[in-house]
Protein backbone atom coordinates (compact mmCIF):
# COMPACT_ATOMS: atom_id res chain seq x y z
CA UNK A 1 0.00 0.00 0.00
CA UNK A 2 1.41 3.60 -0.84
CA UNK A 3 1.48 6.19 1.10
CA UNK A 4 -0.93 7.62 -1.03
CA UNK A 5 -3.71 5.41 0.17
CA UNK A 6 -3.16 5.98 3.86
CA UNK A 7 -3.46 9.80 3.45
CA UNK A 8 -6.78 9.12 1.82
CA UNK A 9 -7.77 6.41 4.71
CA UNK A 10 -6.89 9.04 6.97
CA UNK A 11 -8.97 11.73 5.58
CA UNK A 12 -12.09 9.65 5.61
CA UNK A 13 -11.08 8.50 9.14
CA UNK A 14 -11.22 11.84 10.25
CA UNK A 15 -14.76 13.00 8.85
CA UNK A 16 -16.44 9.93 10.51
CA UNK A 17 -14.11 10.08 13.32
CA UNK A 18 -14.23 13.73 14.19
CA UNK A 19 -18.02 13.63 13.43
CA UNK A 20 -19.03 11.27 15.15
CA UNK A 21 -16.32 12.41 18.31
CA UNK A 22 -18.60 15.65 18.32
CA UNK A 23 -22.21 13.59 18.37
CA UNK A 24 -20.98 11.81 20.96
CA UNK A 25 -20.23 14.72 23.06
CA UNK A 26 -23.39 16.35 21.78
CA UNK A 27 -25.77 14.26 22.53
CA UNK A 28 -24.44 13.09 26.34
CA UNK A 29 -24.18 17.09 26.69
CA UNK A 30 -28.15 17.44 26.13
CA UNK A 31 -29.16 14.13 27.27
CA UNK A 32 -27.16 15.16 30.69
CA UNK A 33 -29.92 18.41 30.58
CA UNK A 34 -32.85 16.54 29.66
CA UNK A 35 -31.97 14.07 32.51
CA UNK A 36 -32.33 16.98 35.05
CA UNK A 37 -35.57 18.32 33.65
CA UNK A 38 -36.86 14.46 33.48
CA UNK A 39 -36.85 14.19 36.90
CA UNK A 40 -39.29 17.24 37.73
CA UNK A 41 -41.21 16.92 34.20
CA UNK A 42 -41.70 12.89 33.30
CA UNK A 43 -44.12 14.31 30.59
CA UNK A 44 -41.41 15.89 28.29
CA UNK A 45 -39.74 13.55 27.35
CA UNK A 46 -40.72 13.10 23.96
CA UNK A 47 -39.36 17.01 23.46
CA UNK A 48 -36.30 16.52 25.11
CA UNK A 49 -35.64 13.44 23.11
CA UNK A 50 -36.16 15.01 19.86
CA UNK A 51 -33.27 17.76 21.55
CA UNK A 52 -30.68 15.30 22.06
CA UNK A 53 -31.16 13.68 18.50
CA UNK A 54 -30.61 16.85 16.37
CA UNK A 55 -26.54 16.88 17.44
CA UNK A 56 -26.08 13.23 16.70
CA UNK A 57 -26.93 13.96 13.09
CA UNK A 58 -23.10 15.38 12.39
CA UNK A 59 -22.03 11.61 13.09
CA UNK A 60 -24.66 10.42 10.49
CA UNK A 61 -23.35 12.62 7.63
CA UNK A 62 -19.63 12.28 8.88
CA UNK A 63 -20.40 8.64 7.74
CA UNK A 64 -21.71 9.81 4.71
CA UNK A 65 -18.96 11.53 3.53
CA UNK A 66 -16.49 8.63 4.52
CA UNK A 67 -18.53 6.26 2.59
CA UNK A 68 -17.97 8.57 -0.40
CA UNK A 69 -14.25 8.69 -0.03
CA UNK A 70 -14.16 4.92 -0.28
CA UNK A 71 -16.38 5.17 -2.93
CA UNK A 72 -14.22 7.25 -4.98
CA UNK A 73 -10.94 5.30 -3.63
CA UNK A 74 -12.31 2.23 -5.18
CA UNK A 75 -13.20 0.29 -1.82
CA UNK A 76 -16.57 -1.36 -2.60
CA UNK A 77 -15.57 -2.37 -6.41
CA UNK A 78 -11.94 -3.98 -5.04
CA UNK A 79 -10.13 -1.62 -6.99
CA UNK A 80 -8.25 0.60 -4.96
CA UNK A 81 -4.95 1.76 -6.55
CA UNK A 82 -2.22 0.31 -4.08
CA UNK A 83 0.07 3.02 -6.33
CA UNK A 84 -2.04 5.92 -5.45
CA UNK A 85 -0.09 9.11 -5.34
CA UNK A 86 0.20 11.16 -2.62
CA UNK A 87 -0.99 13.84 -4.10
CA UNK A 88 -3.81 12.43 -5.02
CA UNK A 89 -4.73 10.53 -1.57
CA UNK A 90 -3.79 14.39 -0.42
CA UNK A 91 -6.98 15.77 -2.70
CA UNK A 92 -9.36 13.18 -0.62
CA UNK A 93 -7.82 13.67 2.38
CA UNK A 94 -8.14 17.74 2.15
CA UNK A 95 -12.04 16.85 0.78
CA UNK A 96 -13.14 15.09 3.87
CA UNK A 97 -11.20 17.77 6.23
CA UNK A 98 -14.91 20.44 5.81
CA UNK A 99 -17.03 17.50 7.27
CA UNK A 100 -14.34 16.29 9.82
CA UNK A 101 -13.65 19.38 11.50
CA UNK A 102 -17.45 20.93 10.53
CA UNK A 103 -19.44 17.96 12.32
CA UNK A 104 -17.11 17.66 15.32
CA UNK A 105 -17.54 21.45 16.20
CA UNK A 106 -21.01 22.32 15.03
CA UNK A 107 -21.85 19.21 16.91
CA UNK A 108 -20.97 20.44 20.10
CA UNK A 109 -22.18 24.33 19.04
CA UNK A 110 -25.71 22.65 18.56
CA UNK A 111 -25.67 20.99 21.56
CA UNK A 112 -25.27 23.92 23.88
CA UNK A 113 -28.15 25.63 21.69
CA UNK A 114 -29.65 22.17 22.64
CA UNK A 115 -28.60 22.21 26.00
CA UNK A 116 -30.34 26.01 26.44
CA UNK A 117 -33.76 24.60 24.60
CA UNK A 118 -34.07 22.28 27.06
CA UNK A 119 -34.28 24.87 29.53
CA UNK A 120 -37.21 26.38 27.00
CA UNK A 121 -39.15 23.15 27.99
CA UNK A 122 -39.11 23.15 31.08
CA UNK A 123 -39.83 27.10 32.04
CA UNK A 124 -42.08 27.43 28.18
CA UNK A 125 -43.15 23.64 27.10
CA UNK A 126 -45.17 24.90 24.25
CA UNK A 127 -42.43 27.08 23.16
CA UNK A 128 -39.94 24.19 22.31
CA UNK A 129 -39.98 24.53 18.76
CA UNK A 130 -38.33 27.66 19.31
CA UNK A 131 -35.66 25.87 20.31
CA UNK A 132 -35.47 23.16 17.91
CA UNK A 133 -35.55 26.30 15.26
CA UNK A 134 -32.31 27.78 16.81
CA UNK A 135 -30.80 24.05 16.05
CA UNK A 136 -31.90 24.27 12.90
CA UNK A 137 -29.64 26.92 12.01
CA UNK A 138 -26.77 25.24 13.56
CA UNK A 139 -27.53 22.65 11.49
CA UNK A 140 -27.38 23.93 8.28
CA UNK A 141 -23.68 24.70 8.62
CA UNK A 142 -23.52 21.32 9.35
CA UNK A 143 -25.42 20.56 6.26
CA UNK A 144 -22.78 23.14 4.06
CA UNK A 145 -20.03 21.09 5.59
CA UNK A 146 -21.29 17.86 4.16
CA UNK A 147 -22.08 19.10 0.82
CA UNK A 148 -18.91 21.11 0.32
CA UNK A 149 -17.33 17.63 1.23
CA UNK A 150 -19.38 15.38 -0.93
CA UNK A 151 -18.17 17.88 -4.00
CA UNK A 152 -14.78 18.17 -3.58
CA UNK A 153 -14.55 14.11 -3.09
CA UNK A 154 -16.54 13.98 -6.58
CA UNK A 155 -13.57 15.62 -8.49
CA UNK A 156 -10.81 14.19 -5.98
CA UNK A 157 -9.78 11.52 -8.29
């Protein structure tokens, strides 16, 4: 295997890693919240639920994008070039670095806006979707991070 290949492994080992690092961190952040308000309001669950979930989607498209970087590497079909250049495993490695270091941090970002919309439910309950609005922009850079990814991996090889 050149060394080629391993920068390209790497890259794609960073944008699920990374991604899924921040979801991790993410969700236990809000799900550490919701715990608290659980135990004075039982009936909100299904709200704060929904709240812990919407960080945990940066893992989901971090996988996305390393799926595509195999795909393009040759993975699935058993064709990988063992002679891959490095500049070329460089191109997928610098493809997957928007999703890598995009999901890890707006992962965490969205879970303190998480975090703070759990509060919402328990002081406003039928104000929550305030809250999951607030996300929502979060998200979308999120969302940029995985399409800029997914494009540059379509042209990396």
């Amino acid at each position: 295997m050149s060394f080629g290949v391993f920068v390209a492994f790497m890259g794609a080992v960073l944008a699920v890693g990374l991604s899924c690092i921040g979801s991790a961190k993410g969700t236990g952040m809000v799900g550490e919240a919701a715990a608290g308000l659980l135990c004075e309001y039982p009936e909100h669950f299904s709200k704060c639920l929904i709240l812990q979930v919407l960080p945990g989607t940066q893992g989901l498209y971090g996988l996305v994008v390393w799926f595509f970087a195999l795909l393009q590497m040759g993975a699935f079909s058993g064709g990988i070039d063992l002679n891959m250049t490095v500049a070329a495993g460089a191109r997928v490695f610098a493809a997957c670095l928007p999703m890598a270091f995009g999901g890890l941090i707006s992962a965490i970002l969205q879970a303190r806006v998480a975090v703070a919309s759990v509060n919402i439910v328990g002081k406003k309950p039928n104000d929550w979707s305030k809250g999951i609005i607030m996300c929502g922009v979060v998200e979308f850079y999120a969302i940029l991070s995985l399409l800029s990814s997914i494009l540059l991996l379509m042209n990396a090889l």
